[in-house]
Structures are given as structure tokens and as C-alpha cells.
Protein backbone atom coordinates (compact mmCIF):
# COMPACT_ATOMS: atom_id res chain seq x y z
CA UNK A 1 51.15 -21.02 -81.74
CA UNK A 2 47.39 -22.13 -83.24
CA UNK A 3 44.76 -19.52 -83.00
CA UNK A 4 43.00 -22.31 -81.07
CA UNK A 5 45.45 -22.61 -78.51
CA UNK A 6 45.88 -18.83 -77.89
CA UNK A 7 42.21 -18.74 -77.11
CA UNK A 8 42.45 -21.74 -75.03
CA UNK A 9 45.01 -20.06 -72.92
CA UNK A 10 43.22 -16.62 -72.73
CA UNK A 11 40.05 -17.84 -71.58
CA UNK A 12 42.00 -20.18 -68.97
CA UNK A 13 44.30 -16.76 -68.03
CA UNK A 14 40.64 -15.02 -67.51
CA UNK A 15 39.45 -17.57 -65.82
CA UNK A 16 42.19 -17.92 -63.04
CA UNK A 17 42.04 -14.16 -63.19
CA UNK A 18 38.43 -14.53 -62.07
CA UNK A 19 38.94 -17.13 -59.43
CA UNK A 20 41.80 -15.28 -57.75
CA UNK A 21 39.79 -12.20 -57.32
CA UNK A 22 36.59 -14.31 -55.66
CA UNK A 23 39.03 -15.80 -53.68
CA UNK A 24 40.63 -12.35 -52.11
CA UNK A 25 37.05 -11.06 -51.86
CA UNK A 26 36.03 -13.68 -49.63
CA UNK A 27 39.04 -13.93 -47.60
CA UNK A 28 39.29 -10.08 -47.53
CA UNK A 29 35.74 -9.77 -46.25
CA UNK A 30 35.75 -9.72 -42.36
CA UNK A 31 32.39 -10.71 -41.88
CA UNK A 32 33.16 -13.97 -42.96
CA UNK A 33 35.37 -14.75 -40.46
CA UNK A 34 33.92 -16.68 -37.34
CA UNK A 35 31.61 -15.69 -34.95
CA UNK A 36 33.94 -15.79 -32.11
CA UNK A 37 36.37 -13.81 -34.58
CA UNK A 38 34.11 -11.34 -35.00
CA UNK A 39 33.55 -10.82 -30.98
CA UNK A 40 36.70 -10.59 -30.16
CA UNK A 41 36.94 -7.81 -33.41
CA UNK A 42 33.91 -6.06 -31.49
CA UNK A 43 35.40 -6.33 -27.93
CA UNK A 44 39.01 -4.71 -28.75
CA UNK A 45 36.99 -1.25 -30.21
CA UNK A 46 34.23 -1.56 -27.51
CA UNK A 47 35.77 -3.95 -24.35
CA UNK A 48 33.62 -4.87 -21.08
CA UNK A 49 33.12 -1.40 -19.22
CA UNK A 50 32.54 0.85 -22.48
CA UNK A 51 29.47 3.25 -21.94
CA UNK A 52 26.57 2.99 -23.79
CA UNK A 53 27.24 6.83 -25.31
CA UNK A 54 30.97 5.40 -26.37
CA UNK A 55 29.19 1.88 -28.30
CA UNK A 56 26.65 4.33 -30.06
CA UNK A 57 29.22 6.38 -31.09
CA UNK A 58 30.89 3.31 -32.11
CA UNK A 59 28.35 2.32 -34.37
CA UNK A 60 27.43 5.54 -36.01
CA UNK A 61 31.40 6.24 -36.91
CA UNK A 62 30.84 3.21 -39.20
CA UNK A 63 29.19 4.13 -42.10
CA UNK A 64 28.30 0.38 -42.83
CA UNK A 65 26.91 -0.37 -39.27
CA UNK A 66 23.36 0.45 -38.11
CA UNK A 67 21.02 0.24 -35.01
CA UNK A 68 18.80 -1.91 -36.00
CA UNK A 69 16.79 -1.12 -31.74
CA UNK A 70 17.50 -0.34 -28.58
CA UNK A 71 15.84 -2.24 -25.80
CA UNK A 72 15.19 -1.52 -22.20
CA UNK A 73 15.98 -5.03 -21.34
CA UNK A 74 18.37 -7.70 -21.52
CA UNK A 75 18.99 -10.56 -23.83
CA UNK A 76 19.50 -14.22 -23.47
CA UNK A 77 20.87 -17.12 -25.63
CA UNK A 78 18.05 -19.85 -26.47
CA UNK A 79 19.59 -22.62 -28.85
CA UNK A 80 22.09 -20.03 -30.02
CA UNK A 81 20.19 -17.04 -30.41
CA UNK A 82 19.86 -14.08 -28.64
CA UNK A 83 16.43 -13.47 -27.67
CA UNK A 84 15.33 -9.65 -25.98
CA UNK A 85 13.98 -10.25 -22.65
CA UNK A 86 10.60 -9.36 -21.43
CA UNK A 87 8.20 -10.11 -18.64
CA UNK A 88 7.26 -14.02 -19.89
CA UNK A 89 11.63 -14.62 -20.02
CA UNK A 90 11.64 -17.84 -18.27
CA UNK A 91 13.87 -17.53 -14.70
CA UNK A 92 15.78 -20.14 -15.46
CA UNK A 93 17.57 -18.55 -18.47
CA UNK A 94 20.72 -16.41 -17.89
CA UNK A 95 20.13 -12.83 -18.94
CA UNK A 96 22.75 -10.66 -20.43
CA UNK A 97 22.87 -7.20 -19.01
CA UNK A 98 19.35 -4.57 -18.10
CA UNK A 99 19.81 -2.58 -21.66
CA UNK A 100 20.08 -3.81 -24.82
CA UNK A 101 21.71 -2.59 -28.30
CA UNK A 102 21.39 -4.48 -31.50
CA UNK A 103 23.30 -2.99 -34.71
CA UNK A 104 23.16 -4.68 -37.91
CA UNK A 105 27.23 -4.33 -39.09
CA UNK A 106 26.46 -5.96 -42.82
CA UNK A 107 25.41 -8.65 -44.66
CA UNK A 108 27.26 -11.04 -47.43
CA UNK A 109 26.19 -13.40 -50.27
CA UNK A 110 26.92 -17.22 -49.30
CA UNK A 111 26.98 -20.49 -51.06
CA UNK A 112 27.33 -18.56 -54.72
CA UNK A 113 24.54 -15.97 -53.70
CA UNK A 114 22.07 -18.30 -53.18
CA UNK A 115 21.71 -17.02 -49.76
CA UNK A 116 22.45 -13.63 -48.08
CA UNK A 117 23.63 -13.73 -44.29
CA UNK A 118 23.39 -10.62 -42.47
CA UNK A 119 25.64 -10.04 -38.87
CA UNK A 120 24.30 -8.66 -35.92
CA UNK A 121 25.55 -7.57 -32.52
CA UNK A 122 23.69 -7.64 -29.21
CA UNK A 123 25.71 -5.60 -26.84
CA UNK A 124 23.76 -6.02 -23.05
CA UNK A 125 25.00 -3.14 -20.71
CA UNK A 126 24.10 -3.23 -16.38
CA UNK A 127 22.56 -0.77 -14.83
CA UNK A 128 24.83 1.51 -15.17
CA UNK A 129 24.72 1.45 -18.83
CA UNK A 130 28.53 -0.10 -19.41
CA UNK A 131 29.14 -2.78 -21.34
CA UNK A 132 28.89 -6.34 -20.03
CA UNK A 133 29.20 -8.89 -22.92
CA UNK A 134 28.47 -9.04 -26.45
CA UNK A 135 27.05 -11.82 -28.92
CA UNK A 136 27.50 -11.80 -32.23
CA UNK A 137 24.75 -13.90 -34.65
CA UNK A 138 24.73 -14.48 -38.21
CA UNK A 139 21.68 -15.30 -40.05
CA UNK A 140 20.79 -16.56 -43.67
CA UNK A 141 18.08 -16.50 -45.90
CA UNK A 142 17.80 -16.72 -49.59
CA UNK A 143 17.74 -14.41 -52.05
CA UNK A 144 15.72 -16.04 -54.55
């Protein structure tokens, strides 16, 4: 074999080598997966009826995870959003819950690192402080 050709296949043996390992990295990362993927991830370790002490313990056993505030309100959904509730919250919107925890659980580069998109999780709890539902959202911006 031609030096020409062993270099030819090396750099295409590196290259596959490369494009395997992006490949597993993206698949392997779960914040990738779908939103509803993702809340259905967050309800089996904190389901409907987990206390507020049990989700903030929840959070801060995750070393990647992070309150990003805790609210003395609810949230609601406004073109697929969650928005914290305050006095001006319009009646006719359907609030989630009387409390309100939002933890930032990572971010990840998107379209070749162009843009970052950070996950969040809005848990809304009753009155009683136990969980009631939680939204996921995933947000972009770019990095350059």
C-alpha cells in the first residue's frame, strides 16, 4: 500500500472515530431528549404528591441541578412558557399550583454550538406544599 493511501485511510479512520463519538454524546445526553421525555424523567423521582422538602432535596442531591428561585405563587403556561404568577395574572389563565420552584438541571450546545439551550423545571405545589404538576422548558440563545 502507497503512503498516500495509508494517510487517506487514517484520516478517514479518525474521522469516523470522531463522528461516532459526537454521535454517542448527543444521544447519551438526556437533556436532549424531549420535553415530555424529560417530564416524565422528573415525575418518576418526584411524582404528584411529593413535598416540597422531598423536591428540594431532590435538586440539591444533583450536583448538576440548581434553584434558580422559589416563588410564593403559581405559574401558568402563556404560548408555551411558564410565566410566575402575580397580582396583574389575567383570571382567565389556568394557574399551576400556590408555590413555585424553578431549578435550572443543565444546559447543552445545539446546532454545532452555535447556540446553548439551557432546561428548566417549574414544579407548582397546593397549599399544602405537595407537588401538583411540573413543566419542563428549554430555551436557546447563542453563544456568539
Amino acid at each position: 500500500m502507497t503512503k498516500s493511501k495509508i494517510a487517506a485511510l487514517t484520516i478517514i479512520a479518525i474521522t469516523l472515530i470522531i463522528i461516532v463519538t459526537v454521535v454517542i454524546m448527543h444521544l447519551s445526553n438526556p437533556l436532549r431528549r424531549s420535553i415530555e421525555r424529560i417530564r416524565a424523567d422528573m415525575l418518576e423521582l418526584t411524582p404528584v404528591g411529593t413535598s416540597i422538602e422531598d423536591v428540594n432535596k431532590a435538586i440539591e442531591n444533583n450536583d448538576k441541578w440548581r434553584i434558580f428561585a422559589t416563588y410564593n405563587s403559581g405559574y401558568y403556561i402563556r404560548n408555551g412558557i411558564p410565566r410566575i404568577a402575580d397580582m396583574h395574572t389575567n383570571n382567565n389563565v389556568h394557574v399551576i399550583g400556590v408555590k413555585t420552584i424553578q431549578a435550572d438541571i443543565g444546559t447543552y450546545n445545539w446546532l454545532f454550538i452555535i447556540f446553548k439551550r439551557s432546561v428548566s423545571v417549574y414544579y407548582g405545589f397546593d397549599k399544602d406544599s405537595n407537588l401538583v404538576d411540573i413543566t419542563v422548558r428549554k430555551h436557546s440563545w447563542d453563544t456568539l
